[in-house]
N, C-alpha and C. Protein backbone atom coordinates (compact mmCIF):
# COMPACT_ATOMS: atom_id res chain seq x y z
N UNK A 1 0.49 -22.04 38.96
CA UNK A 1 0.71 -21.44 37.66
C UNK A 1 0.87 -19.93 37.82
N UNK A 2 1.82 -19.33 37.21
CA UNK A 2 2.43 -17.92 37.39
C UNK A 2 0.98 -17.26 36.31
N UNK A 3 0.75 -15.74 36.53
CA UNK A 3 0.03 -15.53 35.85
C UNK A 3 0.25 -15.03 34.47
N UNK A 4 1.17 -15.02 33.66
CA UNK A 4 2.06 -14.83 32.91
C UNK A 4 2.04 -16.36 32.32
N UNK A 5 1.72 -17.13 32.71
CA UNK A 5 1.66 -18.81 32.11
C UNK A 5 0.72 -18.90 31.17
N UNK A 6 0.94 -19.75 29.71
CA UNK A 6 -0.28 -19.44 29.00
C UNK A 6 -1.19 -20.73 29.07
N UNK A 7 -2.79 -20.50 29.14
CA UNK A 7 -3.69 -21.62 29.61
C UNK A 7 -4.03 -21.94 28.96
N UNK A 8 -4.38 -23.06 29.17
CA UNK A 8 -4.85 -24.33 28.83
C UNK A 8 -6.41 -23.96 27.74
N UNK A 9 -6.33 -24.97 26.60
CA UNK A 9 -7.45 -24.43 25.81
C UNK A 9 -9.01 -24.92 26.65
N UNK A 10 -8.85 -25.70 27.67
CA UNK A 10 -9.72 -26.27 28.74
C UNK A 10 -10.20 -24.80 29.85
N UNK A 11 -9.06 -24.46 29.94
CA UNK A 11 -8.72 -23.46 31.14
C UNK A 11 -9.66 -22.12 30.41
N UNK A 12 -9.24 -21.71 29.12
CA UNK A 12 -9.92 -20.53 28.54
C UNK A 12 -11.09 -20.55 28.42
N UNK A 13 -11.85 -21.98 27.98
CA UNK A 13 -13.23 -21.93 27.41
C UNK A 13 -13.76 -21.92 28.71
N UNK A 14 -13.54 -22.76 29.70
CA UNK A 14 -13.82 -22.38 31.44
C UNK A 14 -13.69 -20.65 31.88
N UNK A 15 -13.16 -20.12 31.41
CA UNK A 15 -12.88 -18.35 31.80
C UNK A 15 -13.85 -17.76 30.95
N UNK A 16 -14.11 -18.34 29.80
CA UNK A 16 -14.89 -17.08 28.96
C UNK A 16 -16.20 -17.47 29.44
N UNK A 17 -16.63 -18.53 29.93
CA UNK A 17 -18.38 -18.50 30.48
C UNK A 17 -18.61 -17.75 31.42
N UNK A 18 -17.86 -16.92 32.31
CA UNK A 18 -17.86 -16.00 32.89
C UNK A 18 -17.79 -14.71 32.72
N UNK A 19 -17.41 -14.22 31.65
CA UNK A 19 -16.90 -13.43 30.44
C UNK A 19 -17.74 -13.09 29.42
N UNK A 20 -18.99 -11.97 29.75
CA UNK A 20 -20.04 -11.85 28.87
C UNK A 20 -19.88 -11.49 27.66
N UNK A 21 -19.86 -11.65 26.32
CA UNK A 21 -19.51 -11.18 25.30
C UNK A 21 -18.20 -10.90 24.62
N UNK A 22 -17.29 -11.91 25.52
CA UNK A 22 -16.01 -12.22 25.19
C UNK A 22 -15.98 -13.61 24.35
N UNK A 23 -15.15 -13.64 23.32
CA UNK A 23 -15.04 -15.01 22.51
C UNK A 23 -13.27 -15.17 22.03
N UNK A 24 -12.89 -16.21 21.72
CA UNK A 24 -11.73 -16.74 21.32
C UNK A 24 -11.29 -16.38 20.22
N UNK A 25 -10.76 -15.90 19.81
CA UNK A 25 -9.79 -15.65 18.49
C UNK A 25 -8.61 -16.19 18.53
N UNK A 26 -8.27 -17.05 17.98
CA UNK A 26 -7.03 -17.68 18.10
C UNK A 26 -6.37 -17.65 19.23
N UNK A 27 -4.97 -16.93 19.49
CA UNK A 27 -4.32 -16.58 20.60
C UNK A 27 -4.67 -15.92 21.25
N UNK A 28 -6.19 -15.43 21.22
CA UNK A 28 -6.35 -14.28 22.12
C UNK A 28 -7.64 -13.95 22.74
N UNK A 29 -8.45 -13.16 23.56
CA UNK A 29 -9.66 -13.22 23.52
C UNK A 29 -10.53 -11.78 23.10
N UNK A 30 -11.28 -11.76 22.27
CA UNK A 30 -11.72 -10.24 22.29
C UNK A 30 -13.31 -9.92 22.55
N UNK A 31 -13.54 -9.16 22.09
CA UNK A 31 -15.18 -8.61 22.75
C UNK A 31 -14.72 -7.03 22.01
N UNK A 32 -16.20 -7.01 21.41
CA UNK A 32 -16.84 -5.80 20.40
C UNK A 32 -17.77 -4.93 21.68
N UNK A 33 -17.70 -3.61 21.62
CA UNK A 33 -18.23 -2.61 22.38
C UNK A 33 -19.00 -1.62 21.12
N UNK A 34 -20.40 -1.18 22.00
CA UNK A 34 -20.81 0.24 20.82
C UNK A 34 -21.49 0.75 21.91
N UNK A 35 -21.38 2.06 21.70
CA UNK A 35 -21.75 3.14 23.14
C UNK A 35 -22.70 4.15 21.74
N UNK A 36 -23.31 4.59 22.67
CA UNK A 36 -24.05 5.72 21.88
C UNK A 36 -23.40 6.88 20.90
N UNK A 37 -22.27 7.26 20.90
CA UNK A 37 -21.33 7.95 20.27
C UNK A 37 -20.13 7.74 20.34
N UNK A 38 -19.10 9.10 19.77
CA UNK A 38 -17.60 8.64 19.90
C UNK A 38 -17.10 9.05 21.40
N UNK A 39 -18.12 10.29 21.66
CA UNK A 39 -17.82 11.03 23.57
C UNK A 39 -18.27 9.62 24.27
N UNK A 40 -18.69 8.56 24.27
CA UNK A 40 -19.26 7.36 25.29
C UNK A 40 -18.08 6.68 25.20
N UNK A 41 -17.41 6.58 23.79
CA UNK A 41 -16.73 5.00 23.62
C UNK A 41 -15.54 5.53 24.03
N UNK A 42 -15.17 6.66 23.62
CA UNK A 42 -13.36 7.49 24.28
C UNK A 42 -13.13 7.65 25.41
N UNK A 43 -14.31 7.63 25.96
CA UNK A 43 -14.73 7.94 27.77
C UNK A 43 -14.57 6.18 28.36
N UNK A 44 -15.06 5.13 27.64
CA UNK A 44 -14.88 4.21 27.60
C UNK A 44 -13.71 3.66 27.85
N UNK A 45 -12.47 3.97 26.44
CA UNK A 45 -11.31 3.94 25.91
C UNK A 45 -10.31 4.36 27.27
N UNK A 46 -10.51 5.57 27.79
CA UNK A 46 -9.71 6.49 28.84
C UNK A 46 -9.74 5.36 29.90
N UNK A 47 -10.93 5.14 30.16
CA UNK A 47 -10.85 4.21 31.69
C UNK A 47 -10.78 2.95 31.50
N UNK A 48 -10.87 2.09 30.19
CA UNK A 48 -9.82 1.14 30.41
C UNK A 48 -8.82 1.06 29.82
N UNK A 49 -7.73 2.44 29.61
CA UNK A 49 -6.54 2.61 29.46
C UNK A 49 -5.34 2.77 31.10
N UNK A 50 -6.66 3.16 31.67
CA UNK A 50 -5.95 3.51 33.00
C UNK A 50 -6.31 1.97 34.01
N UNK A 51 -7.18 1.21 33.82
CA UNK A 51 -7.13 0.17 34.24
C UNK A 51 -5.63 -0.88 33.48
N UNK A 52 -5.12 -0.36 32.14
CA UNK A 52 -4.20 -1.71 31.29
C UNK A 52 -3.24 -0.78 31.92
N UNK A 53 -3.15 0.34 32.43
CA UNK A 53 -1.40 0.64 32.43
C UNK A 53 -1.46 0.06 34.22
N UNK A 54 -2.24 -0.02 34.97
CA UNK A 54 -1.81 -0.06 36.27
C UNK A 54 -1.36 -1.51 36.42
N UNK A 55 -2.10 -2.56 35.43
CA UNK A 55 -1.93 -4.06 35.57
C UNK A 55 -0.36 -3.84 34.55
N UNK A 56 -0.24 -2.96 34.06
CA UNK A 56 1.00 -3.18 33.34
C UNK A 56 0.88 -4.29 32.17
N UNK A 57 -0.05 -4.52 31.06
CA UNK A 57 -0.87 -5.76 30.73
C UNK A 57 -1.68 -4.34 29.33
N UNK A 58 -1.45 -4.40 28.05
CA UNK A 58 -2.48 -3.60 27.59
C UNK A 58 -3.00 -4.43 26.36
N UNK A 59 -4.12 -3.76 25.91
CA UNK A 59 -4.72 -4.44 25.14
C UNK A 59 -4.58 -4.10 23.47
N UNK A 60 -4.68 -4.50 22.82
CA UNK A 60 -5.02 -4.03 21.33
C UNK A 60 -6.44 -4.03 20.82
N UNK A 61 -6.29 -2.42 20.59
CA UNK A 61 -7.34 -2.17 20.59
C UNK A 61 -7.83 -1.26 19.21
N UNK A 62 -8.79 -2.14 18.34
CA UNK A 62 -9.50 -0.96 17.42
C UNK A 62 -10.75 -0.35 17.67
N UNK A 63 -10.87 1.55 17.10
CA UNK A 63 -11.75 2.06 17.71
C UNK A 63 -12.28 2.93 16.25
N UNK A 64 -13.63 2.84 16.02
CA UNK A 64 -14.00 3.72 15.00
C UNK A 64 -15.72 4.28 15.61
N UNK A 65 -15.43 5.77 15.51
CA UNK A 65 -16.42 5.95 15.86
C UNK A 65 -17.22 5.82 17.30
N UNK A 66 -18.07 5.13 17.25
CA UNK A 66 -18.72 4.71 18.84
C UNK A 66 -18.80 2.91 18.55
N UNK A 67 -17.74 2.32 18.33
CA UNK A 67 -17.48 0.90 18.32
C UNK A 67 -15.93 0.78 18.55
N UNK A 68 -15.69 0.25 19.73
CA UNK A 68 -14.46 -0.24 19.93
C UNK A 68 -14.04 -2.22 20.27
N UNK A 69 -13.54 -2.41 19.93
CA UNK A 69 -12.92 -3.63 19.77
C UNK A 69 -11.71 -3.97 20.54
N UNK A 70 -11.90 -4.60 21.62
CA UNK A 70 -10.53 -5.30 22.53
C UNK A 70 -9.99 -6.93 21.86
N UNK A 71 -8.98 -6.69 21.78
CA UNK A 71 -7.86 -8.07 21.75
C UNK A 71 -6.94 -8.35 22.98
N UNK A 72 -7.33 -9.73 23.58
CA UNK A 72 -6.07 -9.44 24.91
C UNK A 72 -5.24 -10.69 24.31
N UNK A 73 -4.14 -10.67 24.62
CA UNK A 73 -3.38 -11.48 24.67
C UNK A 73 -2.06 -11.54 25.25
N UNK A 74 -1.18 -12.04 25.64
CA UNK A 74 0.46 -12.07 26.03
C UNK A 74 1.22 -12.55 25.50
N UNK A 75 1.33 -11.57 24.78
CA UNK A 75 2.68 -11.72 23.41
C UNK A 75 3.85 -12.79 23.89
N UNK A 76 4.55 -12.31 25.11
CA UNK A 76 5.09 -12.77 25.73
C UNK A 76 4.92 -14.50 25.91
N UNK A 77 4.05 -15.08 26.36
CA UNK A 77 3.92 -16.15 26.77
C UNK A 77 3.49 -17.20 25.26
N UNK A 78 2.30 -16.55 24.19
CA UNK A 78 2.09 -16.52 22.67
C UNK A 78 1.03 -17.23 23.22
N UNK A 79 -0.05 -16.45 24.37
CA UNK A 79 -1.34 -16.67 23.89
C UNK A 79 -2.26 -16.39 25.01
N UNK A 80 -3.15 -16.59 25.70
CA UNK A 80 -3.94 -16.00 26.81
C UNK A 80 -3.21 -16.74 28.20
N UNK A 81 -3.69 -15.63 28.81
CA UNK A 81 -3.21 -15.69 30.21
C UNK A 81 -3.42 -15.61 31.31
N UNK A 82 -3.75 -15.68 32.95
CA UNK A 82 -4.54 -15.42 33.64
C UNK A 82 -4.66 -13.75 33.51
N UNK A 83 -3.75 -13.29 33.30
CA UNK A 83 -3.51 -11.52 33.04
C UNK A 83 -4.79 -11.29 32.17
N UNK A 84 -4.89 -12.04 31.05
CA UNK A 84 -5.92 -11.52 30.10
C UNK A 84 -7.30 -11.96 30.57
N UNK A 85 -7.66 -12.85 31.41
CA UNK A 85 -9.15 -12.80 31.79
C UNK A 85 -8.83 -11.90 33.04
N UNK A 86 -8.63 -11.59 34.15
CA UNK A 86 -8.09 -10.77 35.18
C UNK A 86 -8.29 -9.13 34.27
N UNK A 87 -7.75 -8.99 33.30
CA UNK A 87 -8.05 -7.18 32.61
C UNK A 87 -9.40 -7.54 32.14
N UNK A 88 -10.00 -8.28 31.27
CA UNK A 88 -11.35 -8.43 31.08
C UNK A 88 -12.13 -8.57 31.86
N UNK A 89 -12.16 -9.10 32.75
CA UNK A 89 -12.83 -9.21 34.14
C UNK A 89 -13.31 -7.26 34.56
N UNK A 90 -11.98 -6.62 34.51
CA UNK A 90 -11.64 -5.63 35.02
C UNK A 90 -12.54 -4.34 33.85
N UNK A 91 -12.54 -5.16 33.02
CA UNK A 91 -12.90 -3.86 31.76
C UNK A 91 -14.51 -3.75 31.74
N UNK A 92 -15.04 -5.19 31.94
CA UNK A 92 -16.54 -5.66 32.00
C UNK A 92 -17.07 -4.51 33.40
N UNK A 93 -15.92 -4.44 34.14
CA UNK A 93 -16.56 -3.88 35.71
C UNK A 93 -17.14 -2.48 35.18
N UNK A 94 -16.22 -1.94 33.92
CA UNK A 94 -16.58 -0.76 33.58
C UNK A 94 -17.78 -0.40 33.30
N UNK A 95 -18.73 -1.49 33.18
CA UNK A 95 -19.63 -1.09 32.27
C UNK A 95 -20.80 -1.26 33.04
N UNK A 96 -20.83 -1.66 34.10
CA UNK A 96 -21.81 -2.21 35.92
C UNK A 96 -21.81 -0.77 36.18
């Protein structure tokens, strides 16, 4: 399976038990963040902006304050992807 292939609703719920505080939203998977302020969560924001442009893969993302909110999905394919647990994987590292 190309990673760009969209998975299996078997395949996702298998990815998110690995995936702390990530859950299913329809086509997509997201996870809620709150950092101590807006300097934690933008500092946050910066480094996994530079992790979504290198995978070429970005996320939608709402941010208010010191709470930010990720949506992954692949528009492209019309729904999760190995790409989208692979950047979550990657975003979680941020926070180790």
């Amino acid at each position: 399976m190309a990673k760009r292939d969209r998975l299996s609703d078997p395949a996702i719920t298998e990815a998110l038990v690995g995936l702390d505080g990530w859950s299913r939203e329809g086509d997509s998977i997201t996870r809620a963040f709150e950092f101590r302020d807006f300097s934690e969560a933008f500092g946050f924001l910066a480094r996994a902006a530079l992790l979504q442009e290198r995978a070429d893969h970005h996320a939608n993302v709402e941010s208010v304050y010191n709470r930010v909110r990720l949506m992954l999905t692949t528009h492209d394919a019309g729904g999760v992807t190995a790409m989208d647990i692979a950047l979550a994987r990657a975003i979680d590292a941020l926070l180790r």
